[in-house]
Protein backbone atom coordinates (compact mmCIF):
# COMPACT_ATOMS: atom_id res chain seq x y z
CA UNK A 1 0.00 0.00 0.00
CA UNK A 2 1.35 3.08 -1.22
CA UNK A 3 0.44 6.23 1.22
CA UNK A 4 1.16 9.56 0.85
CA UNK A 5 3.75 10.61 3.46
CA UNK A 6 1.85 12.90 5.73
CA UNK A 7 -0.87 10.18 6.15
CA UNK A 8 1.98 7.64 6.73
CA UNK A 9 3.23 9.82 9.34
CA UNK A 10 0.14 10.71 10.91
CA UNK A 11 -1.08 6.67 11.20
CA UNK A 12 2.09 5.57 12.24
CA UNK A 13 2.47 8.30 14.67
CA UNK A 14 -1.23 6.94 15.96
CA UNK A 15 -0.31 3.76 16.28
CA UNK A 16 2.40 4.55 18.68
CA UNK A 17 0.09 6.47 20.71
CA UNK A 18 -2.03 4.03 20.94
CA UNK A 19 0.55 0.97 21.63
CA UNK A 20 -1.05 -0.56 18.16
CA UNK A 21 0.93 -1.56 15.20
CA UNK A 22 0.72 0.54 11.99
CA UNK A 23 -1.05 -2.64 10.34
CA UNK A 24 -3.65 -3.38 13.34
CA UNK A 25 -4.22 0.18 13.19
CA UNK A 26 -5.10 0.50 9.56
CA UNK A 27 -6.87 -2.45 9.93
CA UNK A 28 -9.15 -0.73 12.42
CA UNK A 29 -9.84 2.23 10.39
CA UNK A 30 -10.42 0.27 6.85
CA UNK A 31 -12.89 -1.79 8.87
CA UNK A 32 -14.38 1.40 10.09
CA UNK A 33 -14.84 2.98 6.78
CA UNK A 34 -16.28 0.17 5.40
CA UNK A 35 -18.87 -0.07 8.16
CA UNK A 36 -20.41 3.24 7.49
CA UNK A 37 -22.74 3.65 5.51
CA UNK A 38 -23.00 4.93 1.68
CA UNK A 39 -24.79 6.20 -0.63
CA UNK A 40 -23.53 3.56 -3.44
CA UNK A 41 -26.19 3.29 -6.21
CA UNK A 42 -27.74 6.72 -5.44
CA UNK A 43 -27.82 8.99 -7.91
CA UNK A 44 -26.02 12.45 -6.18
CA UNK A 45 -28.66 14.64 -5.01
CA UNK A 46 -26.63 18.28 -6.73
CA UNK A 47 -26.88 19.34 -2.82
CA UNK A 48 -23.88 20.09 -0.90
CA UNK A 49 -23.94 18.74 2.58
CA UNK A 50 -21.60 22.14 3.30
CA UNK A 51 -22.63 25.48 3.87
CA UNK A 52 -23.07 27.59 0.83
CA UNK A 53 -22.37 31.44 1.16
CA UNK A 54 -24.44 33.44 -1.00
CA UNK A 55 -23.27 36.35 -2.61
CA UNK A 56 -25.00 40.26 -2.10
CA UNK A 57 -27.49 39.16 -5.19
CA UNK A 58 -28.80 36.07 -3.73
CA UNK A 59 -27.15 33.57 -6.24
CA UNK A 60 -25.10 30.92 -5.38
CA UNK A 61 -21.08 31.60 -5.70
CA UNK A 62 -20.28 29.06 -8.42
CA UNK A 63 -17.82 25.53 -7.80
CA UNK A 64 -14.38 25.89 -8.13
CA UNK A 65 -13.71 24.01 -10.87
CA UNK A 66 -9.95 23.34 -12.26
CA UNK A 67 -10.99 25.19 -15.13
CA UNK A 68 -12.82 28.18 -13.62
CA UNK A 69 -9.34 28.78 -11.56
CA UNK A 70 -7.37 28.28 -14.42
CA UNK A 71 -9.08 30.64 -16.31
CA UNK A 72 -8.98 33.16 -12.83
CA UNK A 73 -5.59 32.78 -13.09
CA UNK A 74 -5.10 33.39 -16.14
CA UNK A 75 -7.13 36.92 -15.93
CA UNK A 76 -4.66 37.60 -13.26
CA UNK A 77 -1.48 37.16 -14.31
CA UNK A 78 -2.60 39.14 -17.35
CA UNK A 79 -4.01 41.91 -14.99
CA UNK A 80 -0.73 41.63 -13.66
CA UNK A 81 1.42 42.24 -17.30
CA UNK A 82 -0.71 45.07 -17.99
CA UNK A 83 -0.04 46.42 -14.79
CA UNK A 84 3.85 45.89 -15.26
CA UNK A 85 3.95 47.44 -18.07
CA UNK A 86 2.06 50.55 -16.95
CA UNK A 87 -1.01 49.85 -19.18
């Protein structure tokens, strides 16, 4: 099992704490994960379980998709040229 190195840290760390090994621990919290229950074969309900903040005009502040940041990005570092070069 390949983990990324904070986790690896952070469950291994754990584990000391808790005078468990690393593989009894992960053990415990696989078999906890797969214990709760999910939503397998239900269709996504387009609701987010999170709180969404609303902006001045009552619409919803869009996701932050990869693209809609690229393209945010984008807008700024080219706000950013024309500002360098006093345009």
């Amino acid at each position: 099992m390949d983990l990324p190195d904070d986790l690896f840290r952070q469950v291994k760390a754990k584990a000391a704490l808790e005078g468990a090994t690393l593989k009894e621990t992960l053990a415990r919290y696989i078999e906890s994960g797969l214990r709760q229950p999910t939503e397998l074969g239900h269709p996504p309900s387009g609701r987010s379980k999170l709180p969404v903040i609303r902006r001045r005009g009552r619409t919803a502040v869009p996701n932050l998709t990869s693209e809609l940041q690229a393209r945010l990005e984008e807008a700024e570092d080219l706000a950013k040229l024309h500002r360098s070069f006093g345009r």
